[in-house]
PDB file of N, CA and C in Angstrom:
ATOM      1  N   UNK A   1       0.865  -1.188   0.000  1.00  0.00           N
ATOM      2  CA  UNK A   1       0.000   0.000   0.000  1.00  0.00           C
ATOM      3  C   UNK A   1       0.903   1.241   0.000  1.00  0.00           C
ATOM      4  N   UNK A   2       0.698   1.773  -0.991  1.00  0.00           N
ATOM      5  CA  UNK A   2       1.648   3.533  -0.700  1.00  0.00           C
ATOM      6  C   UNK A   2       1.186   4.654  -0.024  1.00  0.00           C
ATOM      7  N   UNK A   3       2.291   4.929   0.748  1.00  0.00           N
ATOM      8  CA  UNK A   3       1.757   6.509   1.063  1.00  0.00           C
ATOM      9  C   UNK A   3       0.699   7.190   1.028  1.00  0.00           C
ATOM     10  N   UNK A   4       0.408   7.746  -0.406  1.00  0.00           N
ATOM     11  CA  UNK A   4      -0.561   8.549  -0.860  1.00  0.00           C
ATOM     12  C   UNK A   4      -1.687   7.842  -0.427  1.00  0.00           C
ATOM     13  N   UNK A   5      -1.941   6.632  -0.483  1.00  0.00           N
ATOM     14  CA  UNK A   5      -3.185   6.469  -0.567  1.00  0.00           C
ATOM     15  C   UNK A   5      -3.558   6.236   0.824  1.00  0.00           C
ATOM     16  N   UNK A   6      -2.118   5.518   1.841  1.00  0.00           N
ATOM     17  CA  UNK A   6      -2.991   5.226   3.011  1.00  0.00           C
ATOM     18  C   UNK A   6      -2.969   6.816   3.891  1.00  0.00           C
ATOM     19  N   UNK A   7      -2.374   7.926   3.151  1.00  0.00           N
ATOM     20  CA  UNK A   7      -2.395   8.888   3.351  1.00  0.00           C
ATOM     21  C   UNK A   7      -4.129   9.347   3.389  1.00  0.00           C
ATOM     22  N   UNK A   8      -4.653   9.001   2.036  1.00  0.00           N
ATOM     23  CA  UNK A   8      -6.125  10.094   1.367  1.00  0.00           C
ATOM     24  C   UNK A   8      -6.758   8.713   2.253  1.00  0.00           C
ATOM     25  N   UNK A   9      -6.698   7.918   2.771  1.00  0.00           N
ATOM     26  CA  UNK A   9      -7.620   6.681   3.060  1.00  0.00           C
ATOM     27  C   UNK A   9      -8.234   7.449   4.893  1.00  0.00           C
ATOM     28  N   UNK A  10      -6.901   7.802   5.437  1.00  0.00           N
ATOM     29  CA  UNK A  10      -6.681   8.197   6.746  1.00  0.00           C
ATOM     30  C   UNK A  10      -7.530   9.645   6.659  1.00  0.00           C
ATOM     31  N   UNK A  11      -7.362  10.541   5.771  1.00  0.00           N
ATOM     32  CA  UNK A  11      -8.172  11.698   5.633  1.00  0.00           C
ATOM     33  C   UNK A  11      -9.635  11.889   5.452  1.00  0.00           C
ATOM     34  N   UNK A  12     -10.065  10.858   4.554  1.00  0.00           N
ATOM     35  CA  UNK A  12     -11.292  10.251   4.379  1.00  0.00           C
ATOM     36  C   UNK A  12     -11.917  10.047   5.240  1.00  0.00           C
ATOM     37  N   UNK A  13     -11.390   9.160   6.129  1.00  0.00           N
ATOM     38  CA  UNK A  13     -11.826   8.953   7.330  1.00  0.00           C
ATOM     39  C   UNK A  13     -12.520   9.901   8.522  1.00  0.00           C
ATOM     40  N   UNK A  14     -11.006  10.576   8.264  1.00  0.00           N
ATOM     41  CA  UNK A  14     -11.582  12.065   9.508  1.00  0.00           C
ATOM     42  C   UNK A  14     -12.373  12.974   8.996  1.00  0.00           C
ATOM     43  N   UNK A  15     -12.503  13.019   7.714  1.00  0.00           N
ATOM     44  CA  UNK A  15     -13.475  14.215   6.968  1.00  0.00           C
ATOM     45  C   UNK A  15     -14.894  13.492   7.471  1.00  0.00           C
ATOM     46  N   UNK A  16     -14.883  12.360   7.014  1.00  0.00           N
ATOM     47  CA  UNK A  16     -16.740  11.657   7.002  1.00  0.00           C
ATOM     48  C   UNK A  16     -16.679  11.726   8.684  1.00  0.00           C
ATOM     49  N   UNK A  17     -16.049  11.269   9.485  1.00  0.00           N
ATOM     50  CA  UNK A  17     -16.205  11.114  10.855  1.00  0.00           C
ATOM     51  C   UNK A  17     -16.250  12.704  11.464  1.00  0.00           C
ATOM     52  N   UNK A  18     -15.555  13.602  11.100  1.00  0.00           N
ATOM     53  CA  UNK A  18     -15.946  14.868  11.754  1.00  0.00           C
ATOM     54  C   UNK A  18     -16.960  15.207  11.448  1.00  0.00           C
ATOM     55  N   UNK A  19     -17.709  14.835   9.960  1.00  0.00           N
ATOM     56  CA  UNK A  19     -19.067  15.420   9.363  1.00  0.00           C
ATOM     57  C   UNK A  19     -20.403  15.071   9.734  1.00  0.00           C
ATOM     58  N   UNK A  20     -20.322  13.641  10.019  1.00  0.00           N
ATOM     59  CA  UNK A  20     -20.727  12.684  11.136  1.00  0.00           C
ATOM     60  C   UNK A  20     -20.862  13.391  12.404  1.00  0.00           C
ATOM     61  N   UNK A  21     -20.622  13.382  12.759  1.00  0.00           N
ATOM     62  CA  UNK A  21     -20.272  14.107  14.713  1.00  0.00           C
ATOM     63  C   UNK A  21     -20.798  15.958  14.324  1.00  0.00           C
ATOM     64  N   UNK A  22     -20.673  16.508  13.369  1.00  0.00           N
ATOM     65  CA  UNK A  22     -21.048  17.949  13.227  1.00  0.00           C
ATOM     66  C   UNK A  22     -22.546  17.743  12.948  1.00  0.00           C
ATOM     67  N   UNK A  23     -23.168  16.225  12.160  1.00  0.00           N
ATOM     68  CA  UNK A  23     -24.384  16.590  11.685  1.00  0.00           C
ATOM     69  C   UNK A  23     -25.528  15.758  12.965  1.00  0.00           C
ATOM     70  N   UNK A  24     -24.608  15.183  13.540  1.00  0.00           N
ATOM     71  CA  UNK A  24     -25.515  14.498  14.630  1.00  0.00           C
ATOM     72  C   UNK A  24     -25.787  15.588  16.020  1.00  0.00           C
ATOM     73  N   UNK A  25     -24.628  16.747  15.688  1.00  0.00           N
ATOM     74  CA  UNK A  25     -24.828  17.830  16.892  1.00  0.00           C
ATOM     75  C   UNK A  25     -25.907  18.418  16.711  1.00  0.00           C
ATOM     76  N   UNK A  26     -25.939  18.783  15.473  1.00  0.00           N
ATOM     77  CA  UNK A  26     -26.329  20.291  15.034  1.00  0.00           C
ATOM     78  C   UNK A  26     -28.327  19.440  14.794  1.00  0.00           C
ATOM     79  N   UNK A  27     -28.356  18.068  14.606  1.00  0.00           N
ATOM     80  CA  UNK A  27     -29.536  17.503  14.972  1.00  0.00           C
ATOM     81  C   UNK A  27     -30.014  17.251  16.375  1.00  0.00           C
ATOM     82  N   UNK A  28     -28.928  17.435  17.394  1.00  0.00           N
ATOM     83  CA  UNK A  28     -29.324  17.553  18.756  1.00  0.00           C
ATOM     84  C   UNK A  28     -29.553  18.450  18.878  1.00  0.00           C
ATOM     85  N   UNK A  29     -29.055  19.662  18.817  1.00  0.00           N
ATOM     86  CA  UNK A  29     -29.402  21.405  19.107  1.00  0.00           C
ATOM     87  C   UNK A  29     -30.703  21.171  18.366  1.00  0.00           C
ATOM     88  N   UNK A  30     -30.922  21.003  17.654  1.00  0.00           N
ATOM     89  CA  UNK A  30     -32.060  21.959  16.891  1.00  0.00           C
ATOM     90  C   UNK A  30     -33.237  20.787  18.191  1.00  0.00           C
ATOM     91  N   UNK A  31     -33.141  19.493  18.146  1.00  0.00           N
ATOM     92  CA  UNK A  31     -33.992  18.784  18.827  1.00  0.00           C
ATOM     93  C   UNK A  31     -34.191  19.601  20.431  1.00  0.00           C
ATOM     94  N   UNK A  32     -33.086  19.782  20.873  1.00  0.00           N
ATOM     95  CA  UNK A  32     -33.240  20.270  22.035  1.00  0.00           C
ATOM     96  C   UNK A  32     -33.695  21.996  22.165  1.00  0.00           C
ATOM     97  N   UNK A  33     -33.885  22.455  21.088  1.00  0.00           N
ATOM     98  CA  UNK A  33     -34.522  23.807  20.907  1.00  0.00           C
ATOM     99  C   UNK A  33     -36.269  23.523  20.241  1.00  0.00           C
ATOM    100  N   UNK A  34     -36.357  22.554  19.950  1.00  0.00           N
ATOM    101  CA  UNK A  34     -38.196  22.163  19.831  1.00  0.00           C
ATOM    102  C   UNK A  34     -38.423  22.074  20.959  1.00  0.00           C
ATOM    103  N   UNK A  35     -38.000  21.180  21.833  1.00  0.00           N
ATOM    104  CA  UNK A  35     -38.339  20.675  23.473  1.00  0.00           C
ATOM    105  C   UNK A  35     -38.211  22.233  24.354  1.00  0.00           C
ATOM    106  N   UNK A  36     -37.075  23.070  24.415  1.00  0.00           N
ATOM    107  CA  UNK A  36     -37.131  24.226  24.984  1.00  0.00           C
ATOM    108  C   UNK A  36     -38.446  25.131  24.872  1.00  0.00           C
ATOM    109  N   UNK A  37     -38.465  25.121  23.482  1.00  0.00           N
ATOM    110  CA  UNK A  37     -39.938  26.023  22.744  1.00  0.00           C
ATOM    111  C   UNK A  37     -41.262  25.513  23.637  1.00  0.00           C
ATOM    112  N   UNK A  38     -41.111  23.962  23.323  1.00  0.00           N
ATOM    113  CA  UNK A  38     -42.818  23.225  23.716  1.00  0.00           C
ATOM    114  C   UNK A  38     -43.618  23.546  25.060  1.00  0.00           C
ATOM    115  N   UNK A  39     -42.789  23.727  26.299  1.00  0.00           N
ATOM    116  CA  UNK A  39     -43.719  24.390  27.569  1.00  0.00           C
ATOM    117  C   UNK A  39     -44.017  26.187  27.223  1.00  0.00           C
ATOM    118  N   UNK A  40     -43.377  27.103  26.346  1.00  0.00           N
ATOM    119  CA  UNK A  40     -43.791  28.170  25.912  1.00  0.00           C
ATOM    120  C   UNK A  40     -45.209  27.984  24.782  1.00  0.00           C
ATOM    121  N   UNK A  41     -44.765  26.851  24.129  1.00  0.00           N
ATOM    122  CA  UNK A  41     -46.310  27.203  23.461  1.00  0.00           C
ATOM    123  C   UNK A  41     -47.246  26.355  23.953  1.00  0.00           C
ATOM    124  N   UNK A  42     -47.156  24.982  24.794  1.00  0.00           N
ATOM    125  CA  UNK A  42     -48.126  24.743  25.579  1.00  0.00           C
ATOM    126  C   UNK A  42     -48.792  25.470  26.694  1.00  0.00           C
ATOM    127  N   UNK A  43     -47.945  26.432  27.224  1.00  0.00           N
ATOM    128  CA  UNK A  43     -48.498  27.973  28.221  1.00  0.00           C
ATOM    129  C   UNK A  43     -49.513  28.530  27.150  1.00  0.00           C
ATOM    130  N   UNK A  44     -49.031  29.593  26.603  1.00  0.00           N
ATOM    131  CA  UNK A  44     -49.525  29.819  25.282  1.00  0.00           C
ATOM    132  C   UNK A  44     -51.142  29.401  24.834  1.00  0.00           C
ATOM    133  N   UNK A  45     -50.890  28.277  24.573  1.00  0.00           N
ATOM    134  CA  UNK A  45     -52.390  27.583  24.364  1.00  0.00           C
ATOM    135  C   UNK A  45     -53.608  27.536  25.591  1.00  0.00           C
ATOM    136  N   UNK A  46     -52.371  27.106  26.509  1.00  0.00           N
ATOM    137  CA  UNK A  46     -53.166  26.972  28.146  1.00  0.00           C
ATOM    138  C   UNK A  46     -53.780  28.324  27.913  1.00  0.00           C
ATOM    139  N   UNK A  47     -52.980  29.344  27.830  1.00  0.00           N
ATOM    140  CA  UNK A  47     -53.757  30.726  28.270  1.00  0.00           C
ATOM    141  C   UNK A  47     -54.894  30.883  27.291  1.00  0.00           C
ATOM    142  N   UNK A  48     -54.594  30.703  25.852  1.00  0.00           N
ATOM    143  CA  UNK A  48     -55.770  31.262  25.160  1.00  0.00           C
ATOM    144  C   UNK A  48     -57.197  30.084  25.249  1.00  0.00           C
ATOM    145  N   UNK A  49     -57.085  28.820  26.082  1.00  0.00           N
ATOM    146  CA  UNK A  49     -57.889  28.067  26.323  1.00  0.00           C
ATOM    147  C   UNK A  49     -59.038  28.392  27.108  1.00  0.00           C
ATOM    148  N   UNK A  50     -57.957  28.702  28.337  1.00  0.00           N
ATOM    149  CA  UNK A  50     -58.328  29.243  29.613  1.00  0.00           C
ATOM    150  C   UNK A  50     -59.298  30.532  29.597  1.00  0.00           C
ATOM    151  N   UNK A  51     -58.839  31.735  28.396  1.00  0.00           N
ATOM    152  CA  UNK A  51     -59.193  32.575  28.284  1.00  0.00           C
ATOM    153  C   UNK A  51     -60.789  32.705  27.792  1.00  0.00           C
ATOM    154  N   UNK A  52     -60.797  31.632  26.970  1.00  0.00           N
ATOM    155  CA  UNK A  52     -62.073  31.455  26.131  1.00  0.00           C
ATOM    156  C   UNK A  52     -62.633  30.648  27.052  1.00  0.00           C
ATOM    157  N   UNK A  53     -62.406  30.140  28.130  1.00  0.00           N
ATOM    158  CA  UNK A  53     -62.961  29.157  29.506  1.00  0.00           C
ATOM    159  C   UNK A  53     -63.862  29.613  30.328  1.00  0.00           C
ATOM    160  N   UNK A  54     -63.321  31.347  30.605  1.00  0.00           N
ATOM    161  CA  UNK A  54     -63.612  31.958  31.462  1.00  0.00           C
ATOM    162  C   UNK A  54     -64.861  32.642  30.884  1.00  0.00           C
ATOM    163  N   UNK A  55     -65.242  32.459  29.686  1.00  0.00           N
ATOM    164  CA  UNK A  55     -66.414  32.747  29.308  1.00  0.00           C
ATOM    165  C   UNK A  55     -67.793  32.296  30.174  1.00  0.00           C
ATOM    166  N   UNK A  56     -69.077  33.394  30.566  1.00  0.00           N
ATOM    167  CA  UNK A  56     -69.766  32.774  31.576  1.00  0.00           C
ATOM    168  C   UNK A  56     -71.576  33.178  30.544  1.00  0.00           C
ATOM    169  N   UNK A  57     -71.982  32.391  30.700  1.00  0.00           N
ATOM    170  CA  UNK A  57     -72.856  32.404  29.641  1.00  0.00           C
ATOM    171  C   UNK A  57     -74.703  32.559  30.809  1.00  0.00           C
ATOM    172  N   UNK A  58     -75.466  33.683  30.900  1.00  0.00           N
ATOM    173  CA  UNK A  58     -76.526  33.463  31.589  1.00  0.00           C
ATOM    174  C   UNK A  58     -77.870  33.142  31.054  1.00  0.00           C
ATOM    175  N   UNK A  59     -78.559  32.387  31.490  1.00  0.00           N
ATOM    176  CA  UNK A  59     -79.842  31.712  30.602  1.00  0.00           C
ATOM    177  C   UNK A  59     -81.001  32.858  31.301  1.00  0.00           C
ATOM    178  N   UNK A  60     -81.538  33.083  30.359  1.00  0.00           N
ATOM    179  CA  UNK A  60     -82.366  34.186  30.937  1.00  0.00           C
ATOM    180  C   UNK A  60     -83.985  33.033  30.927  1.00  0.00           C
ATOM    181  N   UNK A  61     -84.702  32.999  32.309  1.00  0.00           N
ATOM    182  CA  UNK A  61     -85.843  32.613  32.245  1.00  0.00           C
ATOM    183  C   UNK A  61     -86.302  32.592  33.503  1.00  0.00           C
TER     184      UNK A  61
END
């Protein structure tokens, strides 16, 4: 085996494996920024639920 190649073989390697590890992060961040978001817009909903809840309706008779 020569040089060069077990040279580009060894580079290969670390290119796909760093790209690997950059794309599995950057799929955790974003995952862990949906989950951050989700108790803000489940509040959110709570309130405009709640809001339309508090509606009180009188029967006239």
């Amino acid at each position: 085996m020569s040089k060069t190649y077990l040279l580009s073989a060894i580079m290969f390697t670390l290119v796909t494996a760093t790209y690997e590890a950059v794309s599995r992060n950057a799929s955790v961040a974003k995952g862990l920024r949906l989950r951050s978001n989700l108790p803000t817009m489940m509040a959110r909903k709570g309130q405009n639920q709640s809001s339309s809840a508090n509606l009180t309706f009188t029967a006239k008779g």
